[in-house]
PDB file of N, CA and C in Angstrom:
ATOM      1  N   UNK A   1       6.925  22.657 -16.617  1.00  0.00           N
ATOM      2  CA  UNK A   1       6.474  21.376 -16.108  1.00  0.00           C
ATOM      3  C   UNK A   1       7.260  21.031 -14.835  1.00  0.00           C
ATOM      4  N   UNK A   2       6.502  20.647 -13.789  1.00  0.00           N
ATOM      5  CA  UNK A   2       7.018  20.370 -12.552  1.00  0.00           C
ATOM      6  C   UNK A   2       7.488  19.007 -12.839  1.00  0.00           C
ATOM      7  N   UNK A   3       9.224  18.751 -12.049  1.00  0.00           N
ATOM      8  CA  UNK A   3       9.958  17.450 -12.270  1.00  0.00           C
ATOM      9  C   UNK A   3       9.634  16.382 -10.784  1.00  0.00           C
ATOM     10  N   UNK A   4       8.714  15.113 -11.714  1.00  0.00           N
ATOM     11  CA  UNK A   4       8.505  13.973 -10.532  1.00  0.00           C
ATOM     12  C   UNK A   4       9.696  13.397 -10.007  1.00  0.00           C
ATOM     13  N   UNK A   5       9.317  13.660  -8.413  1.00  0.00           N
ATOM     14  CA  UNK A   5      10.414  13.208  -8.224  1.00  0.00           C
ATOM     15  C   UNK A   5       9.344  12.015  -6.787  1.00  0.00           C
ATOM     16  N   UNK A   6       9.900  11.328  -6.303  1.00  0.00           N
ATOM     17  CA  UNK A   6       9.449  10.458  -5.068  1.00  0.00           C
ATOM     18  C   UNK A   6      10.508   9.852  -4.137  1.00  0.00           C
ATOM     19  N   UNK A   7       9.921  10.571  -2.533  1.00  0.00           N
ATOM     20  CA  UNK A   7      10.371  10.302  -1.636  1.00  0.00           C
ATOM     21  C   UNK A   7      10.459   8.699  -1.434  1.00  0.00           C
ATOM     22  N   UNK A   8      11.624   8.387  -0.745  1.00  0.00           N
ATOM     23  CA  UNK A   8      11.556   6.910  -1.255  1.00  0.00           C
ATOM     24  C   UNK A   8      12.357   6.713   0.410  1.00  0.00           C
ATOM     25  N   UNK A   9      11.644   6.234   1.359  1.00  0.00           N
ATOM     26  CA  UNK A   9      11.750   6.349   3.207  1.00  0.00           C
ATOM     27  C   UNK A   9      12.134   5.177   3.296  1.00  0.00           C
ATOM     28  N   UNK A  10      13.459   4.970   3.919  1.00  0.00           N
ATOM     29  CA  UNK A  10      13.793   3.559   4.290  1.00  0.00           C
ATOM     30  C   UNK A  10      14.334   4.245   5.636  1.00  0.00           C
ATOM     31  N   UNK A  11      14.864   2.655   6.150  1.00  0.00           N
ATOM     32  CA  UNK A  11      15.567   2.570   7.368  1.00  0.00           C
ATOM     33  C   UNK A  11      14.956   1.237   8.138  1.00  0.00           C
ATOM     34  N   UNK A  12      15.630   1.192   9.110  1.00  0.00           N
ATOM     35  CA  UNK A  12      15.036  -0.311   9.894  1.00  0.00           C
ATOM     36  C   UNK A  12      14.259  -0.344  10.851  1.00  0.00           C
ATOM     37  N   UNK A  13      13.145  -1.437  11.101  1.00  0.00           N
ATOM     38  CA  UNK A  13      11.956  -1.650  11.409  1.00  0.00           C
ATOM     39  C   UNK A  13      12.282  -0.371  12.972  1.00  0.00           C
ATOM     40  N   UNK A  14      11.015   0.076  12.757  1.00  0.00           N
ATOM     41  CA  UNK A  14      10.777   1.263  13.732  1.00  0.00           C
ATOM     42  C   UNK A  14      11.240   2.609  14.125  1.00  0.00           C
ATOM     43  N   UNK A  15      11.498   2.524  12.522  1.00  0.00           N
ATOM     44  CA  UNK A  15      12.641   3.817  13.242  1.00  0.00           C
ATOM     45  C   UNK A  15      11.467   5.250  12.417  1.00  0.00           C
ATOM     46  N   UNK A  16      10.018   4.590  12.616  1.00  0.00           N
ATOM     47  CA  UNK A  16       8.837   5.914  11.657  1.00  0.00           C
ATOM     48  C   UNK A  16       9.117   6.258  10.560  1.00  0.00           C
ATOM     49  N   UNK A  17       9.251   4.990   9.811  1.00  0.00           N
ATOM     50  CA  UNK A  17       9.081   5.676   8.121  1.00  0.00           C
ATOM     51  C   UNK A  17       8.011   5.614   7.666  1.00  0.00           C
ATOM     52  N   UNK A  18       6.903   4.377   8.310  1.00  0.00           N
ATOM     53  CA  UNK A  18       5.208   4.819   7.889  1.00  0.00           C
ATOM     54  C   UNK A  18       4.814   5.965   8.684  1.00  0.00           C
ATOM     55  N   UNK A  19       5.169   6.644   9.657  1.00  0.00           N
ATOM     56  CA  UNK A  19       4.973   7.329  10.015  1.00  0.00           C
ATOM     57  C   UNK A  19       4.977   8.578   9.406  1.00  0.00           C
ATOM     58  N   UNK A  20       6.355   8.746   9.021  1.00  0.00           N
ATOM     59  CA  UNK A  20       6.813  10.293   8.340  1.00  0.00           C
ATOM     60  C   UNK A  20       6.215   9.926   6.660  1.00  0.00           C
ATOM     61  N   UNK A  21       5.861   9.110   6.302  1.00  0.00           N
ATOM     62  CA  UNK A  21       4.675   8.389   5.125  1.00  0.00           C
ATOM     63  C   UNK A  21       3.719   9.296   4.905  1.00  0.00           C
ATOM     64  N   UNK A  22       3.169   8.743   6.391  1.00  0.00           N
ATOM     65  CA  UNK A  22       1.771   9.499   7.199  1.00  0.00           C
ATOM     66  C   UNK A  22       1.562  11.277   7.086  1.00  0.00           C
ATOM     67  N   UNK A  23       2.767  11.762   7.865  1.00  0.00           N
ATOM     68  CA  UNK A  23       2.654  12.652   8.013  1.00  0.00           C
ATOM     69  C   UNK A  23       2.927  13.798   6.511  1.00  0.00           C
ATOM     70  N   UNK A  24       3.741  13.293   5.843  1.00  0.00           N
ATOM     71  CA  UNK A  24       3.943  13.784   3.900  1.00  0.00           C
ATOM     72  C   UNK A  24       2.449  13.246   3.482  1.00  0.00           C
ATOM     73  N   UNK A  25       1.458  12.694   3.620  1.00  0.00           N
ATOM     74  CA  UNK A  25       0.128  12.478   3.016  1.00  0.00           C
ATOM     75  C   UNK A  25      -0.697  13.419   3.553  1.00  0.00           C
ATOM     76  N   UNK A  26      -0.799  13.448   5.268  1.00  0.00           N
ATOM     77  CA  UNK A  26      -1.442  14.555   5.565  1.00  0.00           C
ATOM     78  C   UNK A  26      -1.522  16.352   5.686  1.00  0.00           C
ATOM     79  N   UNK A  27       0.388  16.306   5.730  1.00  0.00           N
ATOM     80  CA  UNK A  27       0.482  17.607   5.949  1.00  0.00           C
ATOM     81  C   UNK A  27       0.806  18.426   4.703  1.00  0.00           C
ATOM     82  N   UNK A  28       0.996  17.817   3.829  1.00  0.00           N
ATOM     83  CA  UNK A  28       1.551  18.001   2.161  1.00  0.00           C
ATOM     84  C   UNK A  28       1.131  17.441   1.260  1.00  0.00           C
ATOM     85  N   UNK A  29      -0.012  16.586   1.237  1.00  0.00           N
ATOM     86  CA  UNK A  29      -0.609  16.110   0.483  1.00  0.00           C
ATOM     87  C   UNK A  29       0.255  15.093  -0.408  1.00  0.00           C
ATOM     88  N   UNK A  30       0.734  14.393  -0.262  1.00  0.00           N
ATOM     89  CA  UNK A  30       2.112  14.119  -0.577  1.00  0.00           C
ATOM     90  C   UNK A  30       1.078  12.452  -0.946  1.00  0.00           C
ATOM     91  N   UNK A  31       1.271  11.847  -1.766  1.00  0.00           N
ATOM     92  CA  UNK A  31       0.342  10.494  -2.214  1.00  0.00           C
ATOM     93  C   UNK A  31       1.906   9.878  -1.748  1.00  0.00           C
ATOM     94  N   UNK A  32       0.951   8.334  -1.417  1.00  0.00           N
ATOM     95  CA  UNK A  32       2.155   7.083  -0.515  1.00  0.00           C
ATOM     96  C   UNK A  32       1.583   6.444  -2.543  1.00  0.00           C
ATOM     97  N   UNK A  33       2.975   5.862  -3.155  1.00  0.00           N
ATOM     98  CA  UNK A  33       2.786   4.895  -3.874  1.00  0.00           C
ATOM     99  C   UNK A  33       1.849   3.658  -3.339  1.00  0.00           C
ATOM    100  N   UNK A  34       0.872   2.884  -4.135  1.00  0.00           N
ATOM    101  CA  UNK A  34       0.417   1.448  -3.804  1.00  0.00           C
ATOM    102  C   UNK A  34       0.836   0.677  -4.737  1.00  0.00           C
ATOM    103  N   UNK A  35       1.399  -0.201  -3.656  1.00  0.00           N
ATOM    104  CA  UNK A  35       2.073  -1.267  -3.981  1.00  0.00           C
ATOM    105  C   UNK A  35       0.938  -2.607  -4.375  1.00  0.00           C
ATOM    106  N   UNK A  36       1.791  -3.837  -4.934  1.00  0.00           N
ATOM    107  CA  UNK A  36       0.978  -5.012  -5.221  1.00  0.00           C
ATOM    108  C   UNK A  36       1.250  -5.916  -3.861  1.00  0.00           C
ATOM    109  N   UNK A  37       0.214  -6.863  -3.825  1.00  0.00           N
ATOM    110  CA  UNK A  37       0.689  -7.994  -3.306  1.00  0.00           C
ATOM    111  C   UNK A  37      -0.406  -9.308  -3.722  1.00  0.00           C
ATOM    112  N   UNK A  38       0.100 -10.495  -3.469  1.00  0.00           N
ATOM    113  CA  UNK A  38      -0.944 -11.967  -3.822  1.00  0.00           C
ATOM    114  C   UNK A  38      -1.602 -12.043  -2.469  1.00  0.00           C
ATOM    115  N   UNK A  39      -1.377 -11.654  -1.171  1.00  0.00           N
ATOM    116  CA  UNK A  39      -1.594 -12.286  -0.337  1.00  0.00           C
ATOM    117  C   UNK A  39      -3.387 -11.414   0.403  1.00  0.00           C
ATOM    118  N   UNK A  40      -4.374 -12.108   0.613  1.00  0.00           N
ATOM    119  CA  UNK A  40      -5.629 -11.732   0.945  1.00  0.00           C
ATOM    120  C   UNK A  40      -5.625 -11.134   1.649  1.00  0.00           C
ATOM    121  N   UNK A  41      -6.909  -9.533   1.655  1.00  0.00           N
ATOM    122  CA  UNK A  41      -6.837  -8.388   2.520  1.00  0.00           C
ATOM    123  C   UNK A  41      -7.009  -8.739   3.700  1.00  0.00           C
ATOM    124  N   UNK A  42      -6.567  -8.126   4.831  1.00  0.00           N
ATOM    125  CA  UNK A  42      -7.001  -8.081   5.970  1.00  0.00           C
ATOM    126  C   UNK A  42      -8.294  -7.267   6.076  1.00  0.00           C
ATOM    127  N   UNK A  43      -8.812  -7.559   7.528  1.00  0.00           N
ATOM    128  CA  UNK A  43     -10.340  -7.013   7.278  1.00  0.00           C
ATOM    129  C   UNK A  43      -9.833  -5.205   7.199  1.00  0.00           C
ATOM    130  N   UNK A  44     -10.778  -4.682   6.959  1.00  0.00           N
ATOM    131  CA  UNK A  44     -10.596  -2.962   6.656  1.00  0.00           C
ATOM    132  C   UNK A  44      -9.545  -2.811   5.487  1.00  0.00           C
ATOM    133  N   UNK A  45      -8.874  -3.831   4.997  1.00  0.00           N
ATOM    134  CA  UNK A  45      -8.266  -2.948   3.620  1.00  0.00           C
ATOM    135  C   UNK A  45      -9.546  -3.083   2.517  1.00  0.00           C
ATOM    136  N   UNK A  46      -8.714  -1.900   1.608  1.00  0.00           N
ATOM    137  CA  UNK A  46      -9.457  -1.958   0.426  1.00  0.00           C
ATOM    138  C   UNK A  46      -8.414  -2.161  -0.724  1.00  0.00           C
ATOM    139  N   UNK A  47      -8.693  -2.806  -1.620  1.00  0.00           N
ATOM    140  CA  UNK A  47      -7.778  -2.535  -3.139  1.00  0.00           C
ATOM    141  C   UNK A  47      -7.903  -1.735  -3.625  1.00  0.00           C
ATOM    142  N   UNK A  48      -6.678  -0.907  -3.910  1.00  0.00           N
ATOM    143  CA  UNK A  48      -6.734  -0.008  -4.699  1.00  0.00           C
ATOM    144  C   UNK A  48      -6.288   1.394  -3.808  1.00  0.00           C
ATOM    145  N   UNK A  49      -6.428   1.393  -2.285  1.00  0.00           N
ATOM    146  CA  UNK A  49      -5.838   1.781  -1.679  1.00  0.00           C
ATOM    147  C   UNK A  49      -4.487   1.684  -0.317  1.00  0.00           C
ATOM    148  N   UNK A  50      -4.893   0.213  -0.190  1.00  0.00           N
ATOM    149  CA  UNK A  50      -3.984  -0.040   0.643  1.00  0.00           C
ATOM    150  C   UNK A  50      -2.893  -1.117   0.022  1.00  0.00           C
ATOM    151  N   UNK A  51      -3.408  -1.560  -0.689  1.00  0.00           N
ATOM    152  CA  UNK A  51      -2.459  -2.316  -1.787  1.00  0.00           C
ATOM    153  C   UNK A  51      -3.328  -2.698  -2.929  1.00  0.00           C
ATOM    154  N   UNK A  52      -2.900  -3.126  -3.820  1.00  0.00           N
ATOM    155  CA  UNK A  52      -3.110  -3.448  -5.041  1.00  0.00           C
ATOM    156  C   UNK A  52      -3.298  -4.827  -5.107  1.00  0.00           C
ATOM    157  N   UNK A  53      -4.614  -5.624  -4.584  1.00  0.00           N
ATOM    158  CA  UNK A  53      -4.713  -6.888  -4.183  1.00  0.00           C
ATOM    159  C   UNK A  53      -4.479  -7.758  -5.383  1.00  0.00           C
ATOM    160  N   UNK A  54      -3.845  -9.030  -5.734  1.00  0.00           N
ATOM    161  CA  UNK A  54      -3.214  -9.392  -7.232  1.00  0.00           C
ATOM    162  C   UNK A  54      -3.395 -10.635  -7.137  1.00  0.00           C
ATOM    163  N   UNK A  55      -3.949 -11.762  -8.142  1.00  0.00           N
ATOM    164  CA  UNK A  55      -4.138 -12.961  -8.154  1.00  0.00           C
ATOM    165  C   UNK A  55      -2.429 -13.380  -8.448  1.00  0.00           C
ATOM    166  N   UNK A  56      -1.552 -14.379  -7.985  1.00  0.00           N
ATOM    167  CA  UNK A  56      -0.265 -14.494  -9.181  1.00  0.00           C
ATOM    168  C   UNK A  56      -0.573 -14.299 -10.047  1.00  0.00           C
ATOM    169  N   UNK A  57      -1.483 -14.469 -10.983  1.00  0.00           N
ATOM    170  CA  UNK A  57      -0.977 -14.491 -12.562  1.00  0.00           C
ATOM    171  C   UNK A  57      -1.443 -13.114 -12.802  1.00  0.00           C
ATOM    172  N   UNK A  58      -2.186 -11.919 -12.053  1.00  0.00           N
ATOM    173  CA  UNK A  58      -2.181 -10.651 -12.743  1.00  0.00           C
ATOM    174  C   UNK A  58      -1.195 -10.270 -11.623  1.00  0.00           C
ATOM    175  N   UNK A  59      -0.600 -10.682 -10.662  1.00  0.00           N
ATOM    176  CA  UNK A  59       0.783 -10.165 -10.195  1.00  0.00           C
ATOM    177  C   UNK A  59       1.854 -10.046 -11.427  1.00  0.00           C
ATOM    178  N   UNK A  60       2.123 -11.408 -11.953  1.00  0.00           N
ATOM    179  CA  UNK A  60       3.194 -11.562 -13.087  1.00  0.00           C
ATOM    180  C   UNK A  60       3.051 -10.611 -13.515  1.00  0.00           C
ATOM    181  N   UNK A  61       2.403 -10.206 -14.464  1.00  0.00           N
ATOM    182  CA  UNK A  61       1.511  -8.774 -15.472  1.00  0.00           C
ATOM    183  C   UNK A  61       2.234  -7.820 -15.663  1.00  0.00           C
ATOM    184  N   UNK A  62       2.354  -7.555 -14.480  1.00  0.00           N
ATOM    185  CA  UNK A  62       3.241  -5.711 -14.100  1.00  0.00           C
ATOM    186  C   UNK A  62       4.320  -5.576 -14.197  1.00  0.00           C
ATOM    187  N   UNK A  63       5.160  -4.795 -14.217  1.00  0.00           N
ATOM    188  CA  UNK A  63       6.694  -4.126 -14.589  1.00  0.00           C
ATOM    189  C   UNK A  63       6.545  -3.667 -12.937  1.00  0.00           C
ATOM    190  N   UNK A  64       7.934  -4.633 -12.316  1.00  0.00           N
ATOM    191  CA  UNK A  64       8.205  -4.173 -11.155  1.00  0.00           C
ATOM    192  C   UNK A  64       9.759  -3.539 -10.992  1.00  0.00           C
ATOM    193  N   UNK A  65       9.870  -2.539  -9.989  1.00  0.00           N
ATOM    194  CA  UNK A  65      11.361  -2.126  -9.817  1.00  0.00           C
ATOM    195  C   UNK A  65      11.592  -2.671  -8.941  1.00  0.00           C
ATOM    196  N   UNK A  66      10.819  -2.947  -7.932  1.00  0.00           N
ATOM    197  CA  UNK A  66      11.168  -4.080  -7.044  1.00  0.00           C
ATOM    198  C   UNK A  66       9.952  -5.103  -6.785  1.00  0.00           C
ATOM    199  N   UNK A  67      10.470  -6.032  -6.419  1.00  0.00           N
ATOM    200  CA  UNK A  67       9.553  -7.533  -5.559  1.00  0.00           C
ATOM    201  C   UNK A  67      10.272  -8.253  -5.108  1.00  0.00           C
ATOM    202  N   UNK A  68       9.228  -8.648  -3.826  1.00  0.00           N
ATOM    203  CA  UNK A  68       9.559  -9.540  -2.747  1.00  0.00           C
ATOM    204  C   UNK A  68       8.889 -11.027  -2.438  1.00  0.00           C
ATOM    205  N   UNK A  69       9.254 -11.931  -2.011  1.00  0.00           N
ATOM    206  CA  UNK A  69       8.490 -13.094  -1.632  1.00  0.00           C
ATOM    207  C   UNK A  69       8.255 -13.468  -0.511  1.00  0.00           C
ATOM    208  N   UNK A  70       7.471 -13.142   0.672  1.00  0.00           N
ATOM    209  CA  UNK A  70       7.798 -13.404   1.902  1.00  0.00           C
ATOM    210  C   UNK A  70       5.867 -13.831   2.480  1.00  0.00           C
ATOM    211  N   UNK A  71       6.406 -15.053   2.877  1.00  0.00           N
ATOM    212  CA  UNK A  71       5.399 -15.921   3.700  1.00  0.00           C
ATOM    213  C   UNK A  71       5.017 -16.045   2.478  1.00  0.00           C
ATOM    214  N   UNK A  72       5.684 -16.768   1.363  1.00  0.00           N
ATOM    215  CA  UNK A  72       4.133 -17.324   0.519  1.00  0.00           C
ATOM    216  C   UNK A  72       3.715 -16.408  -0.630  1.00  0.00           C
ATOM    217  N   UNK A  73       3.634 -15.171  -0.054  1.00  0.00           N
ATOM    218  CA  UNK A  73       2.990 -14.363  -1.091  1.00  0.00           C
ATOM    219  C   UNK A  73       3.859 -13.009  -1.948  1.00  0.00           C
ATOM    220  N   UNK A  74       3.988 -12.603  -2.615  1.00  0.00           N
ATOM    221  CA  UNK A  74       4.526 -11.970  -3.358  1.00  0.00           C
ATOM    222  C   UNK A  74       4.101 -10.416  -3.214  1.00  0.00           C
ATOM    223  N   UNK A  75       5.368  -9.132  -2.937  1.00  0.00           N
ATOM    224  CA  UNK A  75       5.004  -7.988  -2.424  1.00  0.00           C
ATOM    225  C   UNK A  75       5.983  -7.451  -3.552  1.00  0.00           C
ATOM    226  N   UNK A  76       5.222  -6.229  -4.157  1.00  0.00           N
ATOM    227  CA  UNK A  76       5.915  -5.543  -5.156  1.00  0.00           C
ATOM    228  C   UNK A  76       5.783  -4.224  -5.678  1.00  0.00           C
ATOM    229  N   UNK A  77       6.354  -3.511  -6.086  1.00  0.00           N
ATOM    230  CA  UNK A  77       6.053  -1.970  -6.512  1.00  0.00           C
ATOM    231  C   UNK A  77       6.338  -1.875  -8.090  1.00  0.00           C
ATOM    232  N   UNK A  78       5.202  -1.487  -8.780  1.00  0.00           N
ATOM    233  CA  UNK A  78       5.185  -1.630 -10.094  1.00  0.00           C
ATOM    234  C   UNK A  78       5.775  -0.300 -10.696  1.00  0.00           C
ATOM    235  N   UNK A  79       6.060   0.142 -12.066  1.00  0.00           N
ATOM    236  CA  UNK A  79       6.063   0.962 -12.533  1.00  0.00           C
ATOM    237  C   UNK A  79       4.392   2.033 -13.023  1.00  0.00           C
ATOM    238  N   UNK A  80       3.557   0.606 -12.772  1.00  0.00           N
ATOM    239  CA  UNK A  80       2.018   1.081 -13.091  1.00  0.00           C
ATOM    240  C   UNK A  80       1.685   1.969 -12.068  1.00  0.00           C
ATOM    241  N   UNK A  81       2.190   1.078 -10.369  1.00  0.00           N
ATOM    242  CA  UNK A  81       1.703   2.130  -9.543  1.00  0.00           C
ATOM    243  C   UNK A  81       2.522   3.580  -9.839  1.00  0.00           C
ATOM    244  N   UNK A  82       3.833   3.100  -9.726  1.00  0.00           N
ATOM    245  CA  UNK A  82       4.087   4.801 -10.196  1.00  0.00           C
ATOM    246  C   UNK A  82       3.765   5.734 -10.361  1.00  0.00           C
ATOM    247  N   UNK A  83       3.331   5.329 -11.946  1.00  0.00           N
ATOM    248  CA  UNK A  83       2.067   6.349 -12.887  1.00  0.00           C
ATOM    249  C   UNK A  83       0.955   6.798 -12.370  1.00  0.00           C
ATOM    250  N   UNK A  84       0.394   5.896 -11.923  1.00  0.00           N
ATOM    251  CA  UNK A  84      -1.156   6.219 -11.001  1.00  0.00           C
ATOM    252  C   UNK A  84      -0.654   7.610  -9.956  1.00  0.00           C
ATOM    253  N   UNK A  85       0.364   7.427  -9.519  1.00  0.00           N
ATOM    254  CA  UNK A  85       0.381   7.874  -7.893  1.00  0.00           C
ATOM    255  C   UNK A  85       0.935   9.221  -9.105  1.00  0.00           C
ATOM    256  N   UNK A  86       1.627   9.488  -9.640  1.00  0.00           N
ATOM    257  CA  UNK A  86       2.311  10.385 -10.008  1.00  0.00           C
ATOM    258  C   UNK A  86       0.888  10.953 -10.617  1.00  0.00           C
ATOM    259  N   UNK A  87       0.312  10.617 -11.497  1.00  0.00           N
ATOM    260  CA  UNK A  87      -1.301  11.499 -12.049  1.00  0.00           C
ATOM    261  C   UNK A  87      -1.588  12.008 -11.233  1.00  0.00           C
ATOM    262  N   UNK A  88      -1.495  11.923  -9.869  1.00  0.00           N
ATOM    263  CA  UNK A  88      -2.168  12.637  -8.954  1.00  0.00           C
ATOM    264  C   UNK A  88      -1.970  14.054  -8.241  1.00  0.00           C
ATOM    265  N   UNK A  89      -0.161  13.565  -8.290  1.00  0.00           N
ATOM    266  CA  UNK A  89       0.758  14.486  -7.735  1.00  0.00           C
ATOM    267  C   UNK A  89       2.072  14.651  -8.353  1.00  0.00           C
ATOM    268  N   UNK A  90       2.869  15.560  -8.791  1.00  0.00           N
ATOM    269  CA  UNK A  90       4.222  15.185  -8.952  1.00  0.00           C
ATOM    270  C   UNK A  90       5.276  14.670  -7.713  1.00  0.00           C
ATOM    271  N   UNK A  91       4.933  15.338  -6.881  1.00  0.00           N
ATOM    272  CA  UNK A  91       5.739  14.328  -5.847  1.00  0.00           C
ATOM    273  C   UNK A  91       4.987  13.396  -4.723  1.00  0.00           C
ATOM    274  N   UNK A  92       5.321  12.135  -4.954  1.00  0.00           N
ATOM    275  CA  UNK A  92       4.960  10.839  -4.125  1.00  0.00           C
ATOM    276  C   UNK A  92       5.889  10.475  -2.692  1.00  0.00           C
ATOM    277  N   UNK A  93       5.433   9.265  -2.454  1.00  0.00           N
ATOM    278  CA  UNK A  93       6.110   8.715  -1.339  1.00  0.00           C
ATOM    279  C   UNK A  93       6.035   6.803  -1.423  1.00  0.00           C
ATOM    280  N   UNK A  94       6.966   6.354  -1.218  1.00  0.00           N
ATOM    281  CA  UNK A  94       7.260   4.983  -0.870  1.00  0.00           C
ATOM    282  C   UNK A  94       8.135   4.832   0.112  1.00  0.00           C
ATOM    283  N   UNK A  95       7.496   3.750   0.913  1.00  0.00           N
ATOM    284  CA  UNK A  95       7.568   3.022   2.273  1.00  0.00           C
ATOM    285  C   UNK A  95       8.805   2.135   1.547  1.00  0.00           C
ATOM    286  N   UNK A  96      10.237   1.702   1.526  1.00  0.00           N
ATOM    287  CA  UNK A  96      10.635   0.661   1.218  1.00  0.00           C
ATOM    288  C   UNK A  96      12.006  -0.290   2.086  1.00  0.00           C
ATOM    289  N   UNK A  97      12.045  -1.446   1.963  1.00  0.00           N
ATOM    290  CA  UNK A  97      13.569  -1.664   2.733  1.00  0.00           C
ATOM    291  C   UNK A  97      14.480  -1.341   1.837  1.00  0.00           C
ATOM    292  N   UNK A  98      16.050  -1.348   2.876  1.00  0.00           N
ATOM    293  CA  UNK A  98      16.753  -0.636   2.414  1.00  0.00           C
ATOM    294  C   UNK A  98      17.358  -1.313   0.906  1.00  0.00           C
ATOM    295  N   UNK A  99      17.241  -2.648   0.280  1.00  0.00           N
ATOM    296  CA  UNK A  99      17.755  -3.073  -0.704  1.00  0.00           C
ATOM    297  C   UNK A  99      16.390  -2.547  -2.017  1.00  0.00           C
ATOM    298  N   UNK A 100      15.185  -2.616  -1.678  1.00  0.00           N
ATOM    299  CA  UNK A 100      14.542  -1.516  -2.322  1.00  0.00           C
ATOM    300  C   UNK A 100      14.589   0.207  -2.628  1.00  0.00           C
ATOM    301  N   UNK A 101      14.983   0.257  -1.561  1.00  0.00           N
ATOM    302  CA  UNK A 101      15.727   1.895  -1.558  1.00  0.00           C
ATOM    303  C   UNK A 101      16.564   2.274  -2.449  1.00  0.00           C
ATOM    304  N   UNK A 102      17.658   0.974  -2.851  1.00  0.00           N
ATOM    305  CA  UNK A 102      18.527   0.764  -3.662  1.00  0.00           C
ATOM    306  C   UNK A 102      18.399   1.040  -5.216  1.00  0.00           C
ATOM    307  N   UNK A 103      17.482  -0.210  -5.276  1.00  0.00           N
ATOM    308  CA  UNK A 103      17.087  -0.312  -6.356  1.00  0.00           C
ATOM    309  C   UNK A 103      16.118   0.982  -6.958  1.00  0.00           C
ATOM    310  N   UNK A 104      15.628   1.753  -6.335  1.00  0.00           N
ATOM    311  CA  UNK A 104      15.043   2.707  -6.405  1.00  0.00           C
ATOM    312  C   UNK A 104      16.047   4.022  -6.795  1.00  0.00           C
ATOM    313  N   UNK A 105      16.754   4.419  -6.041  1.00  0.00           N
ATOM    314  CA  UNK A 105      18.538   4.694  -6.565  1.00  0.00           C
ATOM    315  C   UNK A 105      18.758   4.824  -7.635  1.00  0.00           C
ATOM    316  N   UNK A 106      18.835   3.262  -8.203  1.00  0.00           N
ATOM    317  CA  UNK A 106      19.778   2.842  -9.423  1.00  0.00           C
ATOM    318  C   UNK A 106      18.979   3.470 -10.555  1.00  0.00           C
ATOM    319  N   UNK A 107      17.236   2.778 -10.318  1.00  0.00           N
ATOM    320  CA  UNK A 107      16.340   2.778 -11.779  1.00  0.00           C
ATOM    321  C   UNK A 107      15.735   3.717 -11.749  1.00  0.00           C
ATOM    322  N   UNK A 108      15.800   4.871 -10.775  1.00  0.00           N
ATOM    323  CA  UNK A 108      15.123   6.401 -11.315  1.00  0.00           C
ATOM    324  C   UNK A 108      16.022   7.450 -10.676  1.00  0.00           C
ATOM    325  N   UNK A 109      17.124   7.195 -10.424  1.00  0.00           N
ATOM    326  CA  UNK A 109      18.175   8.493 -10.443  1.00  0.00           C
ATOM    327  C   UNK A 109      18.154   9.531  -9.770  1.00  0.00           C
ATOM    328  N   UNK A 110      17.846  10.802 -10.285  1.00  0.00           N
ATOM    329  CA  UNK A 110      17.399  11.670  -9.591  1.00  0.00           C
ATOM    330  C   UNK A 110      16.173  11.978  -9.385  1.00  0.00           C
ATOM    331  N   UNK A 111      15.200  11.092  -9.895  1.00  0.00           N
ATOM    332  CA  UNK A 111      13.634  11.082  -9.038  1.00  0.00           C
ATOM    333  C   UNK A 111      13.841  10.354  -8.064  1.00  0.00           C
ATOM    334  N   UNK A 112      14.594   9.647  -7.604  1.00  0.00           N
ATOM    335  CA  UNK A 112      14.459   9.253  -6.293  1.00  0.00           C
ATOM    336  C   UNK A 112      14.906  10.190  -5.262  1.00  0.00           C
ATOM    337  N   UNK A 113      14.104  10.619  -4.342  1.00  0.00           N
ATOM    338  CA  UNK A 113      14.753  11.351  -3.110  1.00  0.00           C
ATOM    339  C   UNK A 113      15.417  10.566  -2.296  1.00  0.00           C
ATOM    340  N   UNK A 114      16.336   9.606  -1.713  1.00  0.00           N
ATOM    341  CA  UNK A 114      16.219   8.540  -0.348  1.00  0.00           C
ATOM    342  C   UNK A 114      16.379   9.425   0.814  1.00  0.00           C
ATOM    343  N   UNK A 115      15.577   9.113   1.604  1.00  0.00           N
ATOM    344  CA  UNK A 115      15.532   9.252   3.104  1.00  0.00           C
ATOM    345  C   UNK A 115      15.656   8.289   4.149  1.00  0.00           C
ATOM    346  N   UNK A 116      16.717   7.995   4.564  1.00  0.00           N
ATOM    347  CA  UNK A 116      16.905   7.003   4.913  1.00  0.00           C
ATOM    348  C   UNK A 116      16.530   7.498   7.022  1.00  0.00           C
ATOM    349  N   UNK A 117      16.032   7.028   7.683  1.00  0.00           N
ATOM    350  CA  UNK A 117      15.738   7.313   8.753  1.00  0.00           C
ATOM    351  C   UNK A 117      16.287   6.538   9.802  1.00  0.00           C
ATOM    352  N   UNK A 118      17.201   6.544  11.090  1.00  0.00           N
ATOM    353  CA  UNK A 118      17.619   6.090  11.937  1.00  0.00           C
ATOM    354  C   UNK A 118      17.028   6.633  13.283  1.00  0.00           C
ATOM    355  N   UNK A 119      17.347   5.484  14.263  1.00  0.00           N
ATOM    356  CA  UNK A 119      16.282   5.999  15.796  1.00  0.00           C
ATOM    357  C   UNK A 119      17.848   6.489  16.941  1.00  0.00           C
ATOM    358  N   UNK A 120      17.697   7.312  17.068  1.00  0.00           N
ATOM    359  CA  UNK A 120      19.327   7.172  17.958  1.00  0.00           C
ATOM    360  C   UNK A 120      19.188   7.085  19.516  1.00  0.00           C
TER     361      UNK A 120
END
């Protein structure tokens, strides 16, 4: 049995971690975790792929390793998405900041890969 493990890309704004996201989805097939959020799609998203669109009260619902509150609405990475993303592939990818990175660290150990990315 192959061991899940997920790339978990931090670093600070611009330094291409959706990028190198991007490029582990296309060149490796590599699945990006989807995350939750409360806050309404922009035009061209879809649920279910670009986030996990969530009323609050089926936000509450989920088992998160991390969540955030910013502008209002609530941004989070479940243990559900996890699962989903992992059925697909054993190794994933998440976009996260660096105190998510953390926490990512702490609550899956050595499934977490961190990659932490700097612009020099």
């Amino acid at each position: 049995m192959t061991t899940k493990r997920i790339f978990v890309i931090t670093g600070p704004t611009g330094s291409g971690k959706t990028t190198v996201s991007h490029y582990l989805r296309s060149q490796y097939q590599i699945p990006q975790v989807i995350t939750h959020t409360t806050r309404a799609p922009r035009e061209g998203e879809v649920s279910g792929r670009d986030y996990y669109f969530e009323t609050p009260t089926s936000f509450a619902t989920k088992h998160y390793l991390e969540h955030v509150t910013y502008s209002g609405n609530q941004y989070g990475s479940s243990r559900e998405g996890l699962a989903a993303a992992w059925e697909r592939s054993p190794l994933i990818s998440i976009v996260l900041d660096t105190a998510g990175a953390i926490t990512y660290a702490r609550e899956l150990g050595e499934q977490a890969v961190v990659i932490y990315l700097e612009v020099a």
